[in-house]
N, C-alpha and C. Protein backbone atom coordinates (compact mmCIF):
# COMPACT_ATOMS: atom_id res chain seq x y z
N UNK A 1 -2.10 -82.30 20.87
CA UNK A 1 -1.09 -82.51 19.83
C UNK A 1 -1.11 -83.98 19.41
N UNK A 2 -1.32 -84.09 17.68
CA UNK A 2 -1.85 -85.32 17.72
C UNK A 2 0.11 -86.24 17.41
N UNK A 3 0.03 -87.24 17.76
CA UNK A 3 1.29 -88.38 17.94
C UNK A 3 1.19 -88.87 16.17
N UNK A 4 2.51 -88.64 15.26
CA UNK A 4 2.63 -89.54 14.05
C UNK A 4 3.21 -90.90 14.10
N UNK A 5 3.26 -91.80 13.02
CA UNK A 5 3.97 -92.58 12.55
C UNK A 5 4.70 -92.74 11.07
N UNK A 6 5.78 -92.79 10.76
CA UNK A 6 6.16 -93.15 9.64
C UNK A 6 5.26 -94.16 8.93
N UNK A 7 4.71 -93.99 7.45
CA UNK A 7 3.79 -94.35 7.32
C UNK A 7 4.45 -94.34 5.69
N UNK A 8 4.34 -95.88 5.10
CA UNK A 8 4.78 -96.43 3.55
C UNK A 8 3.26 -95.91 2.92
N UNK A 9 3.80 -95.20 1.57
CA UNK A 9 2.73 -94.96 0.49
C UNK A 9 3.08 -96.04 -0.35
N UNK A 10 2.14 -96.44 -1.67
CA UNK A 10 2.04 -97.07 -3.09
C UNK A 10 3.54 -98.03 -2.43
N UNK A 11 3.40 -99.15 -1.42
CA UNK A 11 4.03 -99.89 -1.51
C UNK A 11 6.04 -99.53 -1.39
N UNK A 12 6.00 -98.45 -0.64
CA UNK A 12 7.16 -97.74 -0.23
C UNK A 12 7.88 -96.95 -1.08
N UNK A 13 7.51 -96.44 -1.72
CA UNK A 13 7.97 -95.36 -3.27
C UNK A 13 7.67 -94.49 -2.62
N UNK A 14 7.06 -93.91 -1.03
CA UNK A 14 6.33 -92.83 -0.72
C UNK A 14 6.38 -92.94 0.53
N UNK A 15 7.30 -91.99 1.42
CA UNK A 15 6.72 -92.00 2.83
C UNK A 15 6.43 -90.64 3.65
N UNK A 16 5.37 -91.01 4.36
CA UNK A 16 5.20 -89.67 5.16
C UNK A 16 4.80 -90.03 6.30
N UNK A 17 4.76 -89.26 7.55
CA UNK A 17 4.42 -88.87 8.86
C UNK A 17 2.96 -89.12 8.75
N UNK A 18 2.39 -89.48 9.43
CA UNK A 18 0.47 -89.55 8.86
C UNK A 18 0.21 -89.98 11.05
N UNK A 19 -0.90 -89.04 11.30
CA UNK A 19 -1.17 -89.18 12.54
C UNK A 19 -1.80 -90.95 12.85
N UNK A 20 -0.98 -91.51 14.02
CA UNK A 20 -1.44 -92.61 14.52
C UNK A 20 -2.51 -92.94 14.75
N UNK A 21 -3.81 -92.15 14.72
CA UNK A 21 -5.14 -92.34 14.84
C UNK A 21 -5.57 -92.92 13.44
N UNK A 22 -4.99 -92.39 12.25
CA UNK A 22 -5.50 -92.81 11.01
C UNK A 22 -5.22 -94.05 10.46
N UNK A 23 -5.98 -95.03 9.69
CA UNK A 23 -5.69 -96.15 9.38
C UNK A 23 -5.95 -96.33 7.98
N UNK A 24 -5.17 -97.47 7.12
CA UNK A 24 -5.55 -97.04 5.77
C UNK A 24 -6.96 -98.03 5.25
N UNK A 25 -7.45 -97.27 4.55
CA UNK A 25 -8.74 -97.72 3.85
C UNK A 25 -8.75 -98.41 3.45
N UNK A 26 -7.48 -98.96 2.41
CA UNK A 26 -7.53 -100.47 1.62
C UNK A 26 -7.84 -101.58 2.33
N UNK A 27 -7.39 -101.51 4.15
CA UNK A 27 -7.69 -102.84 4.76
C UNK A 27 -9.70 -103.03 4.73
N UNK A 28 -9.80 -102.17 4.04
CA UNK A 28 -11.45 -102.29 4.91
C UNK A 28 -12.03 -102.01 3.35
N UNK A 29 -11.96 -101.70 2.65
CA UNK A 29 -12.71 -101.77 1.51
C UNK A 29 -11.66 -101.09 0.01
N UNK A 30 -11.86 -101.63 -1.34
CA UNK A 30 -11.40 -101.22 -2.40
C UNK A 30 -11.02 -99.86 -2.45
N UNK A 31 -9.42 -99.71 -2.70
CA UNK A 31 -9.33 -98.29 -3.41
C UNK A 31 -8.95 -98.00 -4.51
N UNK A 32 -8.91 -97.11 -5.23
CA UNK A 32 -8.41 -96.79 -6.61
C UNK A 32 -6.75 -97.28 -6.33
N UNK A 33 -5.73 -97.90 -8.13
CA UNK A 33 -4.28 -97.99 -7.48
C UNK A 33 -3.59 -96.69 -7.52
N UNK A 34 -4.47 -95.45 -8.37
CA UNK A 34 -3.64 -94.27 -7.73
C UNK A 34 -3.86 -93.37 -6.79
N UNK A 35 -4.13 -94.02 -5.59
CA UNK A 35 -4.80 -93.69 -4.76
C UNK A 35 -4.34 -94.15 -3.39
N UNK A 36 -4.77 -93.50 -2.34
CA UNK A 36 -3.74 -94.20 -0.98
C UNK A 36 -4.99 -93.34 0.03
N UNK A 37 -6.26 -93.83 0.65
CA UNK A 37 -6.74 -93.14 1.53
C UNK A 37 -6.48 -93.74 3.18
N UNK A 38 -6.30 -92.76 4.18
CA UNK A 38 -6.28 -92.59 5.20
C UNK A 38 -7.40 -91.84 6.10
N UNK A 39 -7.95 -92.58 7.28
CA UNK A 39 -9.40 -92.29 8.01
C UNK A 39 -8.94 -92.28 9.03
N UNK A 40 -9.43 -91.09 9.96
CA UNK A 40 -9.43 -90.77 11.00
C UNK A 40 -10.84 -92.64 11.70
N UNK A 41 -9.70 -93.09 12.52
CA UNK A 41 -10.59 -93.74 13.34
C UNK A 41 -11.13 -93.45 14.77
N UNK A 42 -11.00 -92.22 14.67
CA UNK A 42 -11.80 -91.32 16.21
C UNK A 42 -12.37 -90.20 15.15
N UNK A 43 -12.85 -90.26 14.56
CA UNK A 43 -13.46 -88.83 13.69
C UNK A 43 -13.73 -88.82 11.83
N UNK A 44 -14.02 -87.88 11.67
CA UNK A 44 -14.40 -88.11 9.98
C UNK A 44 -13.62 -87.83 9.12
N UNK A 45 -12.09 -87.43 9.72
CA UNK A 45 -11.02 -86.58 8.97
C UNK A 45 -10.79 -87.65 8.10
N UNK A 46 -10.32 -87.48 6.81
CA UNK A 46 -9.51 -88.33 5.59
C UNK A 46 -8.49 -87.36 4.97
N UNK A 47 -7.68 -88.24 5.08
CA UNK A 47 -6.37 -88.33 3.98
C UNK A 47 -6.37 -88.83 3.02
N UNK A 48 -6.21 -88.06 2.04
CA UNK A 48 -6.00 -88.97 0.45
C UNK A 48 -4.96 -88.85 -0.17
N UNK A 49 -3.89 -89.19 -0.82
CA UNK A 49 -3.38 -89.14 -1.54
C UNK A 49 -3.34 -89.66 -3.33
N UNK A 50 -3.42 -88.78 -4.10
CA UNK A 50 -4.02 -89.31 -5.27
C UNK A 50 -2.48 -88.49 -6.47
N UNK A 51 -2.19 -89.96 -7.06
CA UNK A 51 -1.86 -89.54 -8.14
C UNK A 51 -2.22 -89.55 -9.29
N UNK A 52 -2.00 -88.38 -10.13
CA UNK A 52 -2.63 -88.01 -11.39
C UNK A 52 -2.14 -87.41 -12.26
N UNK A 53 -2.50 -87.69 -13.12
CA UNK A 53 -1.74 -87.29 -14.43
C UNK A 53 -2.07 -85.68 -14.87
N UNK A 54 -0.58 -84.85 -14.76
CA UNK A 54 -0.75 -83.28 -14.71
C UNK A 54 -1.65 -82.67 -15.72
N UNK A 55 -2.35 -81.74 -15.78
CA UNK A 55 -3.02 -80.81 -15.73
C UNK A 55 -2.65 -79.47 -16.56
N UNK A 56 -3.20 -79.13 -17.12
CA UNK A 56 -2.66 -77.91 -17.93
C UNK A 56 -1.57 -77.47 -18.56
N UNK A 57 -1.14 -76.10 -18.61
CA UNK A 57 -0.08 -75.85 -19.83
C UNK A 57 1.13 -76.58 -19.43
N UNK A 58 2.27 -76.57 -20.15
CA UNK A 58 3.56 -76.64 -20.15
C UNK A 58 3.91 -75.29 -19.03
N UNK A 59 4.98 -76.04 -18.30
CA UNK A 59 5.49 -74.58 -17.21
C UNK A 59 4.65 -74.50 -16.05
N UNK A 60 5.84 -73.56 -15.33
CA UNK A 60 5.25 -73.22 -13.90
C UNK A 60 5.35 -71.89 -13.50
N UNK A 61 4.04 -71.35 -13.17
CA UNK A 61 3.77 -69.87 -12.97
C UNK A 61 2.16 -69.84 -12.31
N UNK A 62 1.90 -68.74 -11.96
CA UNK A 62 1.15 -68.43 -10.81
C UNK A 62 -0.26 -68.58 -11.77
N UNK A 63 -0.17 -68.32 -12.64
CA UNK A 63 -1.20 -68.54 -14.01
C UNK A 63 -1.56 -70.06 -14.23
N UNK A 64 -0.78 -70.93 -14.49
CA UNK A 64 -0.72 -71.87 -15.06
C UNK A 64 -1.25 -73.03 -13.81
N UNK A 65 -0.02 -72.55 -12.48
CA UNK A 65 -0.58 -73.45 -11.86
C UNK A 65 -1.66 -73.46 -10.78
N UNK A 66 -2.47 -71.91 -11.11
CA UNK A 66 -3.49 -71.50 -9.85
C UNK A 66 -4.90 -72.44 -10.91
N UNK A 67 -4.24 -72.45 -12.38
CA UNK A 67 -5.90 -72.91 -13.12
C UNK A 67 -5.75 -74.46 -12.92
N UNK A 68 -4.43 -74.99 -12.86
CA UNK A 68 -4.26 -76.83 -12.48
C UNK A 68 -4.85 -76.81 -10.81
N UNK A 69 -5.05 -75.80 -9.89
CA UNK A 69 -5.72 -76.27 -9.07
C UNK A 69 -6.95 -76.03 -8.78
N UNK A 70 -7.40 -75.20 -9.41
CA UNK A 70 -8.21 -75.00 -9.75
C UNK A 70 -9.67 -76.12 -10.58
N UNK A 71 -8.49 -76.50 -11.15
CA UNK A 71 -9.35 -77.65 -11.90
C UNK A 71 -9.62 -79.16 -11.00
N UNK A 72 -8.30 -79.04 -9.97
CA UNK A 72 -7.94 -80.48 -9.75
C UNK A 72 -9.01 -80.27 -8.33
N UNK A 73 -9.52 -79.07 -7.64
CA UNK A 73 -10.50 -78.64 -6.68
C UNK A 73 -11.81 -79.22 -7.05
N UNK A 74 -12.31 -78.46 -8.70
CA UNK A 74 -13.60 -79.04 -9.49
C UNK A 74 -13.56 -80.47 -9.20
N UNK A 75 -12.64 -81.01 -9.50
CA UNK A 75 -12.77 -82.60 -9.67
C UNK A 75 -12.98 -82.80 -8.62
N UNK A 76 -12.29 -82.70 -7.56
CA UNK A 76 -12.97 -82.98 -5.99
C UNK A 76 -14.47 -82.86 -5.62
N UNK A 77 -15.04 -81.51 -5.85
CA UNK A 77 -16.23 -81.58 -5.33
C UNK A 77 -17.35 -82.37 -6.13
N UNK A 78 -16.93 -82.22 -7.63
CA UNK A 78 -17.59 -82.61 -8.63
C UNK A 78 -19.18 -82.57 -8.18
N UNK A 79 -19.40 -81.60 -7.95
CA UNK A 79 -21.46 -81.23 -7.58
C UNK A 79 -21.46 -79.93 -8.54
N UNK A 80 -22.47 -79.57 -9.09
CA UNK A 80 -22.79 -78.19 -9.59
C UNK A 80 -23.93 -77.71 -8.35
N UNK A 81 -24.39 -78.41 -7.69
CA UNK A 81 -25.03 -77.75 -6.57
C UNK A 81 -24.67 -77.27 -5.14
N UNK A 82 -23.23 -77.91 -4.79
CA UNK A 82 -22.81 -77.76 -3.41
C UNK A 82 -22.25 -76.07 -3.72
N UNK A 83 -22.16 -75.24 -2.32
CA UNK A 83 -21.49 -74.17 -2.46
C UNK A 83 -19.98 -74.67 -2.07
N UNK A 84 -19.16 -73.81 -3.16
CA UNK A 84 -17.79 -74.13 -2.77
C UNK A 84 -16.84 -72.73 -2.53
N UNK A 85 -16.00 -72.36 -1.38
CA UNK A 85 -15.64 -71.40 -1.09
C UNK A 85 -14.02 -71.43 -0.81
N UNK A 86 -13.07 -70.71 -1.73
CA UNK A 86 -12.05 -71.04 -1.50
C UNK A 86 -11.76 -69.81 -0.67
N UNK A 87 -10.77 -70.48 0.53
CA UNK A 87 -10.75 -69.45 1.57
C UNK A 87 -9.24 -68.82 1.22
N UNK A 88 -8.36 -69.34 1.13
CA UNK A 88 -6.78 -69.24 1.10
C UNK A 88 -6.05 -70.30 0.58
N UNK A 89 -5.09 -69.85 -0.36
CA UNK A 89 -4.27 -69.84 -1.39
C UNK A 89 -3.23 -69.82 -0.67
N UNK A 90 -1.97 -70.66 -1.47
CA UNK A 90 -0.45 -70.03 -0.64
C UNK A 90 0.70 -71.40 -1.27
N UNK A 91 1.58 -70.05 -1.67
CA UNK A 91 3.03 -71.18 -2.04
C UNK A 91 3.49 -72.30 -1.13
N UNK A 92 3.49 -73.68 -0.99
CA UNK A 92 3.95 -74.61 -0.09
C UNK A 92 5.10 -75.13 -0.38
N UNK A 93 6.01 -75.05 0.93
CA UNK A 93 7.46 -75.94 0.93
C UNK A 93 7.59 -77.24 1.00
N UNK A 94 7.95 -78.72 0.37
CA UNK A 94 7.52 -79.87 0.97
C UNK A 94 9.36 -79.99 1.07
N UNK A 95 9.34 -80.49 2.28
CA UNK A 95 10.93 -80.12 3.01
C UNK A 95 12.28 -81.13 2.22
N UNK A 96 11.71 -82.52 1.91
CA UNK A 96 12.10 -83.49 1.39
C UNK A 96 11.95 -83.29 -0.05
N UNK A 97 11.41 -82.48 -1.04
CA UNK A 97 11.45 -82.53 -2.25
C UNK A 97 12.47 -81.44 -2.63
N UNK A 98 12.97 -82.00 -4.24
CA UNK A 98 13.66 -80.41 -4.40
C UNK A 98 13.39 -79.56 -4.78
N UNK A 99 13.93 -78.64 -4.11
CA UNK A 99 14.16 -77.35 -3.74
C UNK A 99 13.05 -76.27 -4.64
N UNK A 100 13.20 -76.82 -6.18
CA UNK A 100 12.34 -76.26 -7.04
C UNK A 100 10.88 -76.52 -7.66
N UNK A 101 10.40 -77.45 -6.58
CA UNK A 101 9.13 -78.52 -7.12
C UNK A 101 8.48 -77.38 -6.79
N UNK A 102 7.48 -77.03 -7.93
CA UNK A 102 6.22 -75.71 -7.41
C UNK A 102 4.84 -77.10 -6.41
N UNK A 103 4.50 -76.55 -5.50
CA UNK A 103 3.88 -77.04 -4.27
C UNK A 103 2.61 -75.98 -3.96
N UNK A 104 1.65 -76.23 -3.41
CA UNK A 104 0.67 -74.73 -3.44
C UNK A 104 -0.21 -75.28 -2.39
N UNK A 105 -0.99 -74.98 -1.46
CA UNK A 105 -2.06 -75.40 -0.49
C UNK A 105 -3.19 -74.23 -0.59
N UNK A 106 -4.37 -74.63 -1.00
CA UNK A 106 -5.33 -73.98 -0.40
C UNK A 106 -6.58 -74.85 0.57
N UNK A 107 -7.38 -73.71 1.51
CA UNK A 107 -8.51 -74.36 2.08
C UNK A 107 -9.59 -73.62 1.55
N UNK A 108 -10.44 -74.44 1.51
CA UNK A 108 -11.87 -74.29 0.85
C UNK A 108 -12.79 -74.94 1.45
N UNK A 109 -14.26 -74.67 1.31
CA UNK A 109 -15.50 -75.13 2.20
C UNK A 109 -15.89 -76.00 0.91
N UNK A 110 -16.66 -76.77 1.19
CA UNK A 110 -18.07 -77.55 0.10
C UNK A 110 -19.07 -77.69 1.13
N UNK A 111 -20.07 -76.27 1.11
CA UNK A 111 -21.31 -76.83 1.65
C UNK A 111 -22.66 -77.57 0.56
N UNK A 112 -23.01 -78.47 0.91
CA UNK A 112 -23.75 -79.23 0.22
C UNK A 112 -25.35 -78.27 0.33
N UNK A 113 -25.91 -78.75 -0.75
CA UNK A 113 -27.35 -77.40 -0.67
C UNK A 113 -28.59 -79.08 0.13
N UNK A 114 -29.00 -78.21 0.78
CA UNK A 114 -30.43 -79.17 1.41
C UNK A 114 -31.13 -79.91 0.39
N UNK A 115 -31.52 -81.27 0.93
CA UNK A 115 -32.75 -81.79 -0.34
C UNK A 115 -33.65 -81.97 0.88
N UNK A 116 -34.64 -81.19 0.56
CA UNK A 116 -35.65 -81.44 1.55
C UNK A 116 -36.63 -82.66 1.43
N UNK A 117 -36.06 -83.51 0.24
CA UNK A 117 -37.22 -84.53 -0.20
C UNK A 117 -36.69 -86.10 0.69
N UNK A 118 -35.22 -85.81 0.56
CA UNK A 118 -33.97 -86.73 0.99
C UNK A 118 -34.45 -87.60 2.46
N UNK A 119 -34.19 -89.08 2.45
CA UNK A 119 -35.20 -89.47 3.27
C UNK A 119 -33.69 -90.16 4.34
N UNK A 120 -32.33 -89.77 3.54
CA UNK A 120 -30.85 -89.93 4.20
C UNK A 120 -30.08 -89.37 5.53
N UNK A 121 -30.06 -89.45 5.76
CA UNK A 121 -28.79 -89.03 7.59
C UNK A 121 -28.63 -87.56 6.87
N UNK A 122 -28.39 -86.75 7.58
CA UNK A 122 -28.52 -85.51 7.41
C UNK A 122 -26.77 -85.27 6.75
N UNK A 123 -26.76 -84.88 5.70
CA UNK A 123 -25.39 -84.12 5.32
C UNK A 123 -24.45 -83.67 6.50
N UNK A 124 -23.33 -83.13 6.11
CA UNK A 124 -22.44 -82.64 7.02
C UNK A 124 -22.95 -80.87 6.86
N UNK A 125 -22.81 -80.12 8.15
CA UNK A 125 -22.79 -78.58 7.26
C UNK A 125 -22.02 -77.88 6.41
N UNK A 126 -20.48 -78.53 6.42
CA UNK A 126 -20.01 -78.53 5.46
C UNK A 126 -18.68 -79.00 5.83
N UNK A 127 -17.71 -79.11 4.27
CA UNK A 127 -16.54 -80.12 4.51
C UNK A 127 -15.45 -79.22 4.23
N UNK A 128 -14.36 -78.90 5.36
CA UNK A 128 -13.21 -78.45 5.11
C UNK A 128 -12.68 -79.14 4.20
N UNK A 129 -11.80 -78.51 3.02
CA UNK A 129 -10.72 -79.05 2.36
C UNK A 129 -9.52 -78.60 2.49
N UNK A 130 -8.33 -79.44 2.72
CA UNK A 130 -7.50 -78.72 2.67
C UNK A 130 -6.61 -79.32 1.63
N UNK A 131 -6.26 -78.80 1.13
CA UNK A 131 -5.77 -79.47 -0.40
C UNK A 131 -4.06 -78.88 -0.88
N UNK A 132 -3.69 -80.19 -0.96
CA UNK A 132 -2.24 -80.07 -1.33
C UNK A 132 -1.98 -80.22 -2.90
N UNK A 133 -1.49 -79.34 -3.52
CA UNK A 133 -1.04 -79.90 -4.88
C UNK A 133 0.65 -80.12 -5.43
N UNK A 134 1.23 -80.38 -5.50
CA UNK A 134 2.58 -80.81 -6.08
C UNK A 134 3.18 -80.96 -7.37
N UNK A 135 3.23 -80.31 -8.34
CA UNK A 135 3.48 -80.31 -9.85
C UNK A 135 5.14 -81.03 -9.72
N UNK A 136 5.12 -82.01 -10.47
CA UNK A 136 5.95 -82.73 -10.90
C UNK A 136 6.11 -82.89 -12.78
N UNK A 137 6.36 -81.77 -13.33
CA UNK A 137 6.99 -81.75 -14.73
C UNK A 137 7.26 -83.20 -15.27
N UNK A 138 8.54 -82.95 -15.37
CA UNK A 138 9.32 -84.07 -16.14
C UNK A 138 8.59 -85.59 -15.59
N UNK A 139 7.44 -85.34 -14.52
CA UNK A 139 7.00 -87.02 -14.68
C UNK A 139 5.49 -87.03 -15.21
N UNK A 140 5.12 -85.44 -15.94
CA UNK A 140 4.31 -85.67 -16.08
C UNK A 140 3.18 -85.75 -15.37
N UNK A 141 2.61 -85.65 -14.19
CA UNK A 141 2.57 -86.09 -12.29
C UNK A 141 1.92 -84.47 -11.94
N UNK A 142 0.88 -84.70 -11.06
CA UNK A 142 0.03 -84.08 -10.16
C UNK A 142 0.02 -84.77 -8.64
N UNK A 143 1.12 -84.64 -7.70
CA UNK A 143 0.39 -85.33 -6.64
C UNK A 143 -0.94 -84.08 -5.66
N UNK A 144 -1.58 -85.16 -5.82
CA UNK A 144 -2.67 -84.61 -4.46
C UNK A 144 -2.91 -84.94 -3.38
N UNK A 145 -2.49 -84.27 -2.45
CA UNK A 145 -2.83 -84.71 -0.72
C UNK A 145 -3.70 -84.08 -0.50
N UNK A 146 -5.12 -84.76 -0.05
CA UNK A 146 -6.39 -83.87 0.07
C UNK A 146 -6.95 -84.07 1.03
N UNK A 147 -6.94 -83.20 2.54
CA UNK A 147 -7.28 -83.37 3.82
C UNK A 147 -8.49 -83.38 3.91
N UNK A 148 -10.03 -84.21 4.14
CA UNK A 148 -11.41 -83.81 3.90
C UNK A 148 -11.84 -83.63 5.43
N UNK A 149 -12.47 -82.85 5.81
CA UNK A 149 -13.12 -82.72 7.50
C UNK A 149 -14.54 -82.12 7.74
N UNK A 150 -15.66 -83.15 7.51
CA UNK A 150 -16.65 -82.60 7.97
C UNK A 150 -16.74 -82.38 8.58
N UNK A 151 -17.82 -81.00 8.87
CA UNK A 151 -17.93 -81.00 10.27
C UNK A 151 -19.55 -80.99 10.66
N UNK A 152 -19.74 -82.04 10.79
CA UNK A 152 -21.42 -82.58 11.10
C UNK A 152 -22.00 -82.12 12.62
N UNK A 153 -23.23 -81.52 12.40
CA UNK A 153 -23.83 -81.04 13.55
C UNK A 153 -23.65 -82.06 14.97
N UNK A 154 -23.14 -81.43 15.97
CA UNK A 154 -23.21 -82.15 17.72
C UNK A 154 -21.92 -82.34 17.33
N UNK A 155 -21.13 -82.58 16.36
CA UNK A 155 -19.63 -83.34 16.59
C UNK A 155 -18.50 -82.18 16.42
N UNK A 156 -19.17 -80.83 16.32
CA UNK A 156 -17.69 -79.85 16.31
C UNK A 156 -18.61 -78.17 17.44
N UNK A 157 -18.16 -77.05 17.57
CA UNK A 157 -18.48 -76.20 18.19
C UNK A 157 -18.67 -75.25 17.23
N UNK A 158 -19.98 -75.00 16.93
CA UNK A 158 -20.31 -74.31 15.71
C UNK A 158 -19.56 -72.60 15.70
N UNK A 159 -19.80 -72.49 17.25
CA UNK A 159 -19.45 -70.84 17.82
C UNK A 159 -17.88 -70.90 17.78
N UNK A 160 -17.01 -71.96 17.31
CA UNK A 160 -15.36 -71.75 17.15
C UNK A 160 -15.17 -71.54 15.55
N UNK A 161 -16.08 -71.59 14.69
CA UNK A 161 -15.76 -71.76 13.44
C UNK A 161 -16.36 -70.65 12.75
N UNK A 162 -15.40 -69.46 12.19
CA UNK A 162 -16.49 -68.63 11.53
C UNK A 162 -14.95 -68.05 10.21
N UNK A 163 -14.36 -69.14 9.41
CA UNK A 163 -14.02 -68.68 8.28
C UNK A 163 -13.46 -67.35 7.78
N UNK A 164 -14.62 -66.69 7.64
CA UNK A 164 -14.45 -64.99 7.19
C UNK A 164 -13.84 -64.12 8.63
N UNK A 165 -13.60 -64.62 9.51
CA UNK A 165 -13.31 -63.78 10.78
C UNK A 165 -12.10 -64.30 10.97
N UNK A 166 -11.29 -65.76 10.58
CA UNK A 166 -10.10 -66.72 10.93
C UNK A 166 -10.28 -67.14 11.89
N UNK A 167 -11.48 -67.73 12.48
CA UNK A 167 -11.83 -68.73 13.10
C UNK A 167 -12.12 -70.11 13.03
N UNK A 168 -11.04 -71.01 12.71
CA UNK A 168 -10.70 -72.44 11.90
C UNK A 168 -11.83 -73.25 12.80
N UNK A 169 -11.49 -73.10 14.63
CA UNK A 169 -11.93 -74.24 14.93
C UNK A 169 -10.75 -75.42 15.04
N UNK A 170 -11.33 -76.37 16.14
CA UNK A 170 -10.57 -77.57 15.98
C UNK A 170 -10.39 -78.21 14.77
N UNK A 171 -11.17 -78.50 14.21
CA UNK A 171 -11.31 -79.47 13.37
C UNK A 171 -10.11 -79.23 11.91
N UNK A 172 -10.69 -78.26 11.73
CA UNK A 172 -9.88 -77.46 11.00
C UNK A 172 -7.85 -77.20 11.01
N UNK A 173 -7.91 -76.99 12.39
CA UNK A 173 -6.85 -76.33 12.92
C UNK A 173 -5.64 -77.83 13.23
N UNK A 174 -6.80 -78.93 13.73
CA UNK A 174 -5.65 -80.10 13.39
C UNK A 174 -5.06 -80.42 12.21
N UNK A 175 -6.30 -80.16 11.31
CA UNK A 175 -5.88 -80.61 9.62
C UNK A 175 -4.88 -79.90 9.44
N UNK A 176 -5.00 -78.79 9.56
CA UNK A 176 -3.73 -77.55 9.19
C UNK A 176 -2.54 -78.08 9.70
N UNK A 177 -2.32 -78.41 11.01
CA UNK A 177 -1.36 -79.40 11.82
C UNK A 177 -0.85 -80.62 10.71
N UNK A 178 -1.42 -81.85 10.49
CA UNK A 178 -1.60 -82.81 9.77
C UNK A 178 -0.93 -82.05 8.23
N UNK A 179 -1.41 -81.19 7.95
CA UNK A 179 -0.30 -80.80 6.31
C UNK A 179 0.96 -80.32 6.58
N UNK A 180 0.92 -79.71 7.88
CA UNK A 180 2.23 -79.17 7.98
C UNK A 180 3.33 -80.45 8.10
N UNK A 181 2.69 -81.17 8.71
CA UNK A 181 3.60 -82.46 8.95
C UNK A 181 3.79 -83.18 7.72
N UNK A 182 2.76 -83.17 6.81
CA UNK A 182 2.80 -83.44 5.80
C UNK A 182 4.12 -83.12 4.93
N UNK A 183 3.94 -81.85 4.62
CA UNK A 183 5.18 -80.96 4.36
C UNK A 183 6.37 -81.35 4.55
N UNK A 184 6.53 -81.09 5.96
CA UNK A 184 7.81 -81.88 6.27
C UNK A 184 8.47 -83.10 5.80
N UNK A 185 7.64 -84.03 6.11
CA UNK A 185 7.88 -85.29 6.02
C UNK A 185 7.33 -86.03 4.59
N UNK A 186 7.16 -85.50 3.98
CA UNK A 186 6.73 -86.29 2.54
C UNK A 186 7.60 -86.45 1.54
N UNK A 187 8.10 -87.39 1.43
CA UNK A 187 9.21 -88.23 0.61
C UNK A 187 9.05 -89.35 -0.62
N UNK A 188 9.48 -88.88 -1.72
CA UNK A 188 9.43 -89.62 -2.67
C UNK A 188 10.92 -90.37 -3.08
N UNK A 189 11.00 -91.90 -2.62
CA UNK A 189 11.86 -92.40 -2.00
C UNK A 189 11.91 -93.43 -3.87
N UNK A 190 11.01 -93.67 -4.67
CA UNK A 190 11.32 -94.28 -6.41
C UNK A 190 10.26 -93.35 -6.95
N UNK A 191 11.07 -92.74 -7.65
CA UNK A 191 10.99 -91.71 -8.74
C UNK A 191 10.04 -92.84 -9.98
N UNK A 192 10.71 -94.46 -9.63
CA UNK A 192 9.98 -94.76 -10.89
C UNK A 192 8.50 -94.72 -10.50
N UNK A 193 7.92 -94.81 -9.47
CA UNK A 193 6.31 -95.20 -9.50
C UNK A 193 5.56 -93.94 -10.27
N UNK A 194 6.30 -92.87 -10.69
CA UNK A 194 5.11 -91.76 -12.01
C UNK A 194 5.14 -92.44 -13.16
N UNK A 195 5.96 -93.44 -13.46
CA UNK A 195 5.94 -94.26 -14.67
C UNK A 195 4.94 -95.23 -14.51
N UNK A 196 4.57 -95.79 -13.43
CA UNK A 196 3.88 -96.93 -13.38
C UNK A 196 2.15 -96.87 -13.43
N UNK A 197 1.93 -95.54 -12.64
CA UNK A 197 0.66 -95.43 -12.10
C UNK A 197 -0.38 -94.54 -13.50
């Protein structure tokens, strides 16, 4: 069971629970400013948080907002060659927002296709996503919390992970952990920072 800390987003407009192993990326190299990444420093897990400017029609419905994640997924993998597999879909509660914010989580694979010419460190076999979306209307606003978890050969148990059977695996199964906490604890503490970013 991994240990959190209260943890300031975009300069305290944003707080959430984020596991004590993770550290943020800005100390160690450039990030986007709508953007907030978090790295597993025992492992390859990342946290991202990305804000963005919403996505599709006017309104909220199972239509409208399955094609905004839909889209906001594309943008993630952004490959026309990786295979991408969305496993599960599902309405999300974030405990601290109100009551009526439409919220949605799915997990999905990106396996990357072989280049056999590639003279690079071998790919991952493929990268859990676990992907948070948050429709915020009236600000205009997409937040994205996007859990990434390769799982690269020798570093996970290939025989715990089989997807189509509901066999997550560790790797997997913490992330799932890590959103739930997410959930809970994710707080938007100035409404003004959708104006700013």
């Amino acid at each position: 069971m991994a240990t959190y800390r209260s943890t300031r987003l975009f300069g305290g407009a944003l707080t959430v629970d984020l596991p004590s192993s993770f550290v943020d990326v800005s100390t160690m190299r450039q990030v986007p400013d709508h953007q907030e990444v978090y790295l597993d420093k025992d492992g390859f897990t990342s946290i991202i948080f990305d804000i963005t400017e919403r996505v599709g029609k006017a309104g909220s419905s199972p239509a409208i907002d399955g094609a905004a994640m839909t889209t906001h997924l594309e943008d993630i993998v952004d490959s026309d060659t990786d295979a991408v597999k969305v496993w599960s879909t599902a309405n999300t509660v974030f405990s601290k927002l109100p009551e009526d914010t439409p919220a949605y989580t799915l997990i999905a694979t990106q396996t990357p296709t072989p280049d056999p010419k590639s003279t690079a460190a071998a790919p991952p076999d493929f990268t859990a996503i676990v992907l948070n979306l948050i429709r915020l209307e009236r600000e205009s606003t997409d937040v994205l919390i996007t859990i990434n978890v390769p799982h690269i050969k020798g570093e996970y148990s290939e025989e715990e992970v089989d997807l189509q059977l509901g066999k997550q695996g560790r790797l997997i199964s913490d992330a799932v952990e890590y959103a739930a906490k997410i959930w809970e604890t994710f707080k938007i503490k100035d409404w003004g920072l959708f104006k700013e970013v």
